[in-house]
Protein backbone atom coordinates (compact mmCIF):
# COMPACT_ATOMS: atom_id res chain seq x y z
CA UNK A 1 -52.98 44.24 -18.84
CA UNK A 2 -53.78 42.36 -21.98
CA UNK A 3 -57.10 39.95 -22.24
CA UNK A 4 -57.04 36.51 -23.55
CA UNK A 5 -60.01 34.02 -24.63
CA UNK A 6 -59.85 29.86 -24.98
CA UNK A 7 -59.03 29.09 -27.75
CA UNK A 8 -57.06 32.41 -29.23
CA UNK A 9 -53.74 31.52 -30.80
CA UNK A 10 -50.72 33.02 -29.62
CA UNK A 11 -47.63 33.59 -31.61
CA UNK A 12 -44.28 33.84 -30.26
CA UNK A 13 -41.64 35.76 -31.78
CA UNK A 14 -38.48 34.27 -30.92
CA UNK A 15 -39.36 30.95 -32.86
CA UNK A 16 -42.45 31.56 -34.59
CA UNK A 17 -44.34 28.96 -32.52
CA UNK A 18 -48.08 29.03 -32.20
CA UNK A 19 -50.01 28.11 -28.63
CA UNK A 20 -53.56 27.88 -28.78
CA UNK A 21 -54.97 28.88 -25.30
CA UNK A 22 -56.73 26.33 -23.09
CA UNK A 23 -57.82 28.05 -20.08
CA UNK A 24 -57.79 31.36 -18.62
CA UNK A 25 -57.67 32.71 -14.70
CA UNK A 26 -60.60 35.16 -13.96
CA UNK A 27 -58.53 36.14 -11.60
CA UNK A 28 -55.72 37.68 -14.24
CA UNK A 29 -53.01 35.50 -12.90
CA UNK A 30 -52.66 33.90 -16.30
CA UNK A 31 -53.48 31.17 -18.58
CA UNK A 32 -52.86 27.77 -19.45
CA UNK A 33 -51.90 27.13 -23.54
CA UNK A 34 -49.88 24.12 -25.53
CA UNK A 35 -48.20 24.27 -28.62
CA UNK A 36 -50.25 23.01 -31.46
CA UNK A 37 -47.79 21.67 -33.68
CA UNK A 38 -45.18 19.62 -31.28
CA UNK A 39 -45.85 16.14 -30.95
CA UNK A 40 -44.95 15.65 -27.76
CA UNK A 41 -46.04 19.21 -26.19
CA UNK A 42 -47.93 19.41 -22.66
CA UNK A 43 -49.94 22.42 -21.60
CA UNK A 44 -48.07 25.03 -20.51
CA UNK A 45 -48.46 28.30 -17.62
CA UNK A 46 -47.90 31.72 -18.73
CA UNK A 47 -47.99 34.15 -15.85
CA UNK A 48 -49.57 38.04 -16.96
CA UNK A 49 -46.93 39.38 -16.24
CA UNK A 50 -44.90 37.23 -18.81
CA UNK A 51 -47.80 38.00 -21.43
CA UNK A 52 -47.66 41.22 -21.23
CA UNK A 53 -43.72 42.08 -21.33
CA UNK A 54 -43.94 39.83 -24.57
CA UNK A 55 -46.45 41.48 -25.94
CA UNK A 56 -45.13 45.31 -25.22
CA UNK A 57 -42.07 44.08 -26.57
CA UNK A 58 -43.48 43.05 -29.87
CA UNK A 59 -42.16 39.09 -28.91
CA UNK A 60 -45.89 37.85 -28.95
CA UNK A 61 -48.68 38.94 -30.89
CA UNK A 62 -52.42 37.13 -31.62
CA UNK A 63 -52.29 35.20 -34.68
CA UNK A 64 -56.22 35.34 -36.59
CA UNK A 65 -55.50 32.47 -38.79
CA UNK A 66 -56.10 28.96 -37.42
CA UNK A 67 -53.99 26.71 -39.53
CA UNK A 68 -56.07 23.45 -37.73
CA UNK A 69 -59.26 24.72 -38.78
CA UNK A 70 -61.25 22.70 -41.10
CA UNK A 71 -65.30 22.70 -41.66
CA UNK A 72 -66.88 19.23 -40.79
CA UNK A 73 -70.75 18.40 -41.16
CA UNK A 74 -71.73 15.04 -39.38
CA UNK A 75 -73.46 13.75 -42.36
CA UNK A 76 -69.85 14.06 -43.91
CA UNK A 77 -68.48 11.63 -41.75
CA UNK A 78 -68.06 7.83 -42.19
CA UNK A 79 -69.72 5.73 -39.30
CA UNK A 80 -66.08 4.22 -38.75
CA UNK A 81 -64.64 7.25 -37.95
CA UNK A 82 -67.60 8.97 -36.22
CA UNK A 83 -67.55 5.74 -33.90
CA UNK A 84 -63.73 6.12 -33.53
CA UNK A 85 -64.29 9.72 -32.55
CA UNK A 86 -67.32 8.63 -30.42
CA UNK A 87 -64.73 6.15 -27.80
CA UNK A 88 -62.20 8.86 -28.27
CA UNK A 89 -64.32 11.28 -26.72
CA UNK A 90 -65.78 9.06 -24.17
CA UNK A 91 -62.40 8.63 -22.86
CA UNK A 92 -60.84 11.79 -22.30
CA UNK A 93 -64.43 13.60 -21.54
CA UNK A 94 -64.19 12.65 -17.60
CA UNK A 95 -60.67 14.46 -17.55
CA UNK A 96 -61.51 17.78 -19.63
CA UNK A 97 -63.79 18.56 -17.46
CA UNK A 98 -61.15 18.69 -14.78
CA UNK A 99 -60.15 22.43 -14.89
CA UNK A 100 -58.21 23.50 -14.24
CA UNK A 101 -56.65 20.39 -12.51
CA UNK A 102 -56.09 18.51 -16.41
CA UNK A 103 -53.31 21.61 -17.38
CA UNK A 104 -51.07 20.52 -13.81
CA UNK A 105 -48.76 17.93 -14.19
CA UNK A 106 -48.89 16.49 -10.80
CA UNK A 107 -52.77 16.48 -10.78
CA UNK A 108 -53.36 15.00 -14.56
CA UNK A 109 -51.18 12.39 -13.29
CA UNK A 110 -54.38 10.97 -11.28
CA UNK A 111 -56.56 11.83 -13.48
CA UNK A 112 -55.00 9.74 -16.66
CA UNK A 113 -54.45 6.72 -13.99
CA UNK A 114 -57.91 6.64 -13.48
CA UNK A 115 -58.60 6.99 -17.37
CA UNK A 116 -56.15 3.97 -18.24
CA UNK A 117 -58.12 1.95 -15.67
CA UNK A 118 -61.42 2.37 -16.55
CA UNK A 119 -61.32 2.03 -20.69
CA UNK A 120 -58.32 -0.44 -20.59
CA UNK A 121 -56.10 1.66 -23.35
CA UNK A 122 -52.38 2.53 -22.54
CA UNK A 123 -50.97 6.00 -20.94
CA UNK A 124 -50.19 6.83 -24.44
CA UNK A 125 -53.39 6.63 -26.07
CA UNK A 126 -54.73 8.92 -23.01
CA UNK A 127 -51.75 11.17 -23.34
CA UNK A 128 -52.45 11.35 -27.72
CA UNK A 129 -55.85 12.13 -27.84
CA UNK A 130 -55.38 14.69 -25.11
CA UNK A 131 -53.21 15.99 -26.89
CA UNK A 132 -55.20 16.35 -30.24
CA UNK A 133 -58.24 17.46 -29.15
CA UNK A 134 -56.00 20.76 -27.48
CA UNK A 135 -53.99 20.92 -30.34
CA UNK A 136 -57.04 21.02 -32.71
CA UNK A 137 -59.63 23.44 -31.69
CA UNK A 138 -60.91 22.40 -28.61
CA UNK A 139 -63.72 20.42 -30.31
CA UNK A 140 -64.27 16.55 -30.23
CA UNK A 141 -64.09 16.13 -34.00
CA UNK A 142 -60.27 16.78 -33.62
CA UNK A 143 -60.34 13.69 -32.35
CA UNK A 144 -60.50 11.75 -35.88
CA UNK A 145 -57.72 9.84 -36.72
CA UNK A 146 -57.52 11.93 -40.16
CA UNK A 147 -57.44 15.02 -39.14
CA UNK A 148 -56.90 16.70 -42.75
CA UNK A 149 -60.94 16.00 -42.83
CA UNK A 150 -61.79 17.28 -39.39
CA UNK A 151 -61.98 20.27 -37.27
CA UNK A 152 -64.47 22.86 -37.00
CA UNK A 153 -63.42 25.24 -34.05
CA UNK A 154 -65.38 28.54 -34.22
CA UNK A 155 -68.08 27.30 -36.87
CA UNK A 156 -71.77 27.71 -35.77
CA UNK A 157 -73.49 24.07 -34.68
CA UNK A 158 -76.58 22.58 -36.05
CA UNK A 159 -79.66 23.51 -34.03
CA UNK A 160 -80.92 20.84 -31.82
CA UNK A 161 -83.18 19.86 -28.99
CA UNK A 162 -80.65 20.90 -26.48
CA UNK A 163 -80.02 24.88 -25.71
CA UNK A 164 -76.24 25.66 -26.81
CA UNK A 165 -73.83 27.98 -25.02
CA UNK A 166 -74.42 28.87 -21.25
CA UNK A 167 -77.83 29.25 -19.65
CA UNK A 168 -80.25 32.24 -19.75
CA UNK A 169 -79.44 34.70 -17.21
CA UNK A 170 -81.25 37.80 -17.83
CA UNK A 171 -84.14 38.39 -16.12
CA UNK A 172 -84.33 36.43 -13.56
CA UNK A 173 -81.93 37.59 -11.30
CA UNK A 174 -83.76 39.28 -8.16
CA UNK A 175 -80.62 41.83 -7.51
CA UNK A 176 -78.69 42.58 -4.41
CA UNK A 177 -77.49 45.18 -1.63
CA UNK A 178 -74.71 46.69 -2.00
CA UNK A 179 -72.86 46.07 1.35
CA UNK A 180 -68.74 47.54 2.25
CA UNK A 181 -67.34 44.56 0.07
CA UNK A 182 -69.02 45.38 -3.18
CA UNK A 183 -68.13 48.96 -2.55
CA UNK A 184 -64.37 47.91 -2.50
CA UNK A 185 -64.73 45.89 -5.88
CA UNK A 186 -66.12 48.82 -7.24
CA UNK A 187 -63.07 51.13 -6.02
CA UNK A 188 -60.54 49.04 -7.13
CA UNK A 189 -62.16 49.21 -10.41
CA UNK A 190 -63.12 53.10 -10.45
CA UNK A 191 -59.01 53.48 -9.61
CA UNK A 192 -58.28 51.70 -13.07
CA UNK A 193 -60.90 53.28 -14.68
CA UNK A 194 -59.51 56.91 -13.92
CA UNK A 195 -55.79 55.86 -14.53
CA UNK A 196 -56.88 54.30 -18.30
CA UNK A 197 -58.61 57.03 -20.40
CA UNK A 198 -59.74 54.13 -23.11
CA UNK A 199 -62.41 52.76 -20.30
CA UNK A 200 -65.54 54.21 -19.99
CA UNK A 201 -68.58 53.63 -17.38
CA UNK A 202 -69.69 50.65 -19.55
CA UNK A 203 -66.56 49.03 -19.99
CA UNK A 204 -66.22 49.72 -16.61
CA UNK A 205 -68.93 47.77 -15.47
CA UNK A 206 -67.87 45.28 -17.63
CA UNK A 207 -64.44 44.21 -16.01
CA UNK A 208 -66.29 44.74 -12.54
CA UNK A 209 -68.57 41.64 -13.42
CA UNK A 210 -65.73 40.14 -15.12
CA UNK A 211 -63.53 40.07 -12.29
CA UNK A 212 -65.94 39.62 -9.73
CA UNK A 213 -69.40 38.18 -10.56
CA UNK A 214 -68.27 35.74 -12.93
CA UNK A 215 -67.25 31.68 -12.55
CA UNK A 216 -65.45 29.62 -15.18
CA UNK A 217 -67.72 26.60 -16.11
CA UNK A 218 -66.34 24.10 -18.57
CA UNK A 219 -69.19 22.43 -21.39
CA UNK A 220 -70.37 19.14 -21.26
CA UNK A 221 -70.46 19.59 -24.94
CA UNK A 222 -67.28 20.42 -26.08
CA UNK A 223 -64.98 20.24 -22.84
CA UNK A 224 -64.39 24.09 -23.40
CA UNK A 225 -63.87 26.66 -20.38
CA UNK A 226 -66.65 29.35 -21.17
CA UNK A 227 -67.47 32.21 -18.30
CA UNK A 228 -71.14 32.57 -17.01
CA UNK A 229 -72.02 35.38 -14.90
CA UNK A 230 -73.90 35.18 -11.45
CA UNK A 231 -77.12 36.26 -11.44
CA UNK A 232 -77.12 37.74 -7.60
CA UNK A 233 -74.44 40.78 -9.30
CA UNK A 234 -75.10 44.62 -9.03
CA UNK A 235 -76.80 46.66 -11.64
CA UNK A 236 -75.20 49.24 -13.64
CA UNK A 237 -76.91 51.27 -11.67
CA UNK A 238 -76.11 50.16 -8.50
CA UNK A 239 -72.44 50.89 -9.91
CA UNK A 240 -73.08 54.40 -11.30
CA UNK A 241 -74.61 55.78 -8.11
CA UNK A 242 -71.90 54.22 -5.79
CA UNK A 243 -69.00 55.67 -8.10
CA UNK A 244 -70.58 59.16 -7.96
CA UNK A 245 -71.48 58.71 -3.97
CA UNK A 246 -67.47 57.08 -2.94
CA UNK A 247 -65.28 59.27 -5.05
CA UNK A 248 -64.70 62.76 -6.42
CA UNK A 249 -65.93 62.04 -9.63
CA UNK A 250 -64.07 65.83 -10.54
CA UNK A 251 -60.80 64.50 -9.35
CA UNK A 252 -60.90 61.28 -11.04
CA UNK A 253 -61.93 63.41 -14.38
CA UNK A 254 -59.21 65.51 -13.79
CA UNK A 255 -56.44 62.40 -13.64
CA UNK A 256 -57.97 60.95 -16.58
CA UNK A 257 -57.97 63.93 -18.22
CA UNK A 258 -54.54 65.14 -16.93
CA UNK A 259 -54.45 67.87 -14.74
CA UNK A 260 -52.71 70.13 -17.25
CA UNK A 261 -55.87 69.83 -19.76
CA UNK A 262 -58.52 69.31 -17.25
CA UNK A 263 -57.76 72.85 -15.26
CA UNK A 264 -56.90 74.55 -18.49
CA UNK A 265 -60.90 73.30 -19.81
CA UNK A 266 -61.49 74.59 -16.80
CA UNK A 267 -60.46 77.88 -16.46
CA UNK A 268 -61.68 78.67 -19.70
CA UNK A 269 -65.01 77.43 -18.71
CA UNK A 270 -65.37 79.26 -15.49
CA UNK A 271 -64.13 82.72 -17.55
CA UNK A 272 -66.88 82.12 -20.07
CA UNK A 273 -69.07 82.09 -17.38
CA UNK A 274 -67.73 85.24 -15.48
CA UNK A 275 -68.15 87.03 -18.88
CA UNK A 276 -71.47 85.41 -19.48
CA UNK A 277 -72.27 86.86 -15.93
CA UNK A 278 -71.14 90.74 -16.54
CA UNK A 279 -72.29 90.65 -19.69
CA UNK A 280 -76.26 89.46 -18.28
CA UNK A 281 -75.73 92.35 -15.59
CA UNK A 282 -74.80 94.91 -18.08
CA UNK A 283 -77.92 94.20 -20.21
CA UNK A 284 -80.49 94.02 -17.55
CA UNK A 285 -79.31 97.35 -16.39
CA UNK A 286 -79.31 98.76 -19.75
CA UNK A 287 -82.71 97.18 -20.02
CA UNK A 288 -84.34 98.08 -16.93
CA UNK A 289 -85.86 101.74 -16.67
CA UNK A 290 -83.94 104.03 -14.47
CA UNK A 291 -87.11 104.94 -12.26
CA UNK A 292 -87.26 101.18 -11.91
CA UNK A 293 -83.31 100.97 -11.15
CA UNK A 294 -83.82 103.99 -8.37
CA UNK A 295 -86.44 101.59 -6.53
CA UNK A 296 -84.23 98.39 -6.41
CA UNK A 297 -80.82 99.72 -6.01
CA UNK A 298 -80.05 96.71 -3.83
CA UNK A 299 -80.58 94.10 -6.10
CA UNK A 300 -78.32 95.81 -9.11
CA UNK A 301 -75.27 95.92 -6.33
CA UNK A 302 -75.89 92.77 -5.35
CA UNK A 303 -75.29 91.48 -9.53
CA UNK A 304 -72.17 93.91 -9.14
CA UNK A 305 -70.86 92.28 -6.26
CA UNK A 306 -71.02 88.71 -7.24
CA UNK A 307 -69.68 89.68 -10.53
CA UNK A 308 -66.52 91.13 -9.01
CA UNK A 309 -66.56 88.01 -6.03
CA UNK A 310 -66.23 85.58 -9.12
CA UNK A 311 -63.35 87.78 -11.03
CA UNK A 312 -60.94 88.25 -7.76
CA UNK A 313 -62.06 84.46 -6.92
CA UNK A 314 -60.26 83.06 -10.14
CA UNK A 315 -57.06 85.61 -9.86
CA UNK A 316 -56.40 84.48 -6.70
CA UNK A 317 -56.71 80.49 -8.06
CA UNK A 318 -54.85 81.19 -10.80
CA UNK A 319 -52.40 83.34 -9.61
CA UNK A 320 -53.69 86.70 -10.67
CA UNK A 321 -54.82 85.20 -14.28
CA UNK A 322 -57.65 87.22 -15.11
């Protein structure tokens, strides 16, 4: 399954179209995005399942180039338009906060009701800037009634008083038990990490607290969805000794591995050991004084016999290879 962010544009094949993405489901059900160049375009659903047929069959691909994108300092701005912007922003703030509720039809209906009520402007004025703050980056200065002069989705923010991005997290979480529910989450994730050779434990880890330890917040600032994780989530590891305690961490090599490989690495391995082994005996005999041989017969046979155990032990596993 393919991974989206807000914001990412997507480019369809079939028309060339490009939909910049709104809002994403934790849960991998899909995403909400709108076309940024129709004038009358809505947000739209996209299941996964959709995404990722399109995108195995070449139909959709992730377009790096954000054709809206334009740099914009504040001190730039004309007071006219920055208090244009301002009201702008004060009306549709209320409602992009709503998410995912804004992206349904039958819920934004409410929603815009309420809007047109309380700031006395038409349906269409709610539905237009709506519409170009989505369309433009997600940011409040796409809200300018000149666009050509505005935009800066993706450009770092002037420092002020006020702590950007989400909330400090680390270090002050106190941990937690891991009880029988965690130790499902972490099975279902161990079984895609052994069917997907690209994942290792880290990444591993990382789609656990993804998928399960994380909540979708939406910024006061900017009206964006951004994902914060819990702080009451298990350690890495928590999730390294439960993955070696539940499962056969030599099977799960093996199927990511592929059997074929895996017992081919290991066969080799164990016959460089048997050889290892017979060749230590040998040496030690050769090494240890026959007078001193004569008085510890027992423990020389005892090397002989676990040498021999070990060879008939891998013929009969690999039918008779020696």
């Amino acid at each position: 399954m393919f991974s989206y962010t807000v914001n990412q544009l997507l480019r369809w094949g079939e028309d060339g179209r490009l939909e910049r993405v709104l809002w994403v489901d934790l849960r991998g059900d899909g995403l909400y995005a709108i076309d940024i160049a129709a004038e009358t375009a809505l947000p739209r659903f996209w299941s996964s399942t959709h995404l990722d047929l399109a995108r195995s069959d070449g139909q959709l691909t992730l377009e790096p180039d954000d054709p809206t994108m334009r740099f914009l300092t504040e001190d730039s701005l004309p007071p006219k338009q920055q208090k244009q912007r301002d009201s702008a922003w004060e009306i549709i703030r209320p409602l992009i906060l709503k998410q995912p509720e804004i992206f349904i039809a039958d819920r934004r209906g409410p929603l815009v009701c309420r809007a047109i009520d309380e700031h006395r402007v038409t349906k269409q004025t709610v539905y237009r800037l709506l519409r170009r703050y989505w369309q433009r980056g997600m940011t409040p200065n796409g809200l300018f009634p000149d666009y050509y002069h505005s935009g800066a989705a993706g450009q770092d923010k002037p420092v002020t008083g006020k702590k950007r991005g989400r909330p400090r997290i680390y270090g002050e979480a106190s941990g937690m038990n891991v009880d029988a529910e965690t130790r499902k989450r972490f099975k279902s994730i161990t079984l895609e990490f052994s069917r997907n050779r690209k994942l290792n434990m880290a990444t591993a880890y990382e789609a656990l607290l993804d998928r399960y330890y994380s909540v979708s917040d939406v910024s006061e600032e900017t009206g964006q969805q951004r994902v914060v994780r819990l702080l009451n989530r298990p350690s890495m590891m928590q999730f390294r000794y439960w993955y070696e305690k539940d499962n056969d961490i030599f099977q799960i090599e093996r199927t990511r591995r592929t059997p074929r490989v895996y017992d081919k690495d290991t066969l080799v391995n164990q016959q460089d050991r048997c050889a290892i082994m017979r060749d230590t005996n040998k040496r030690l005999k050769q090494a240890v004084p026959s007078a001193t041989v004569n008085q510890n017969p027992e423990q020389i046979d005892r090397d002989q016999i676990d040498t021999k155990l070990a060879d008939d032990h891998f013929r009969s596993a690999h039918g008779g290879t020696k």
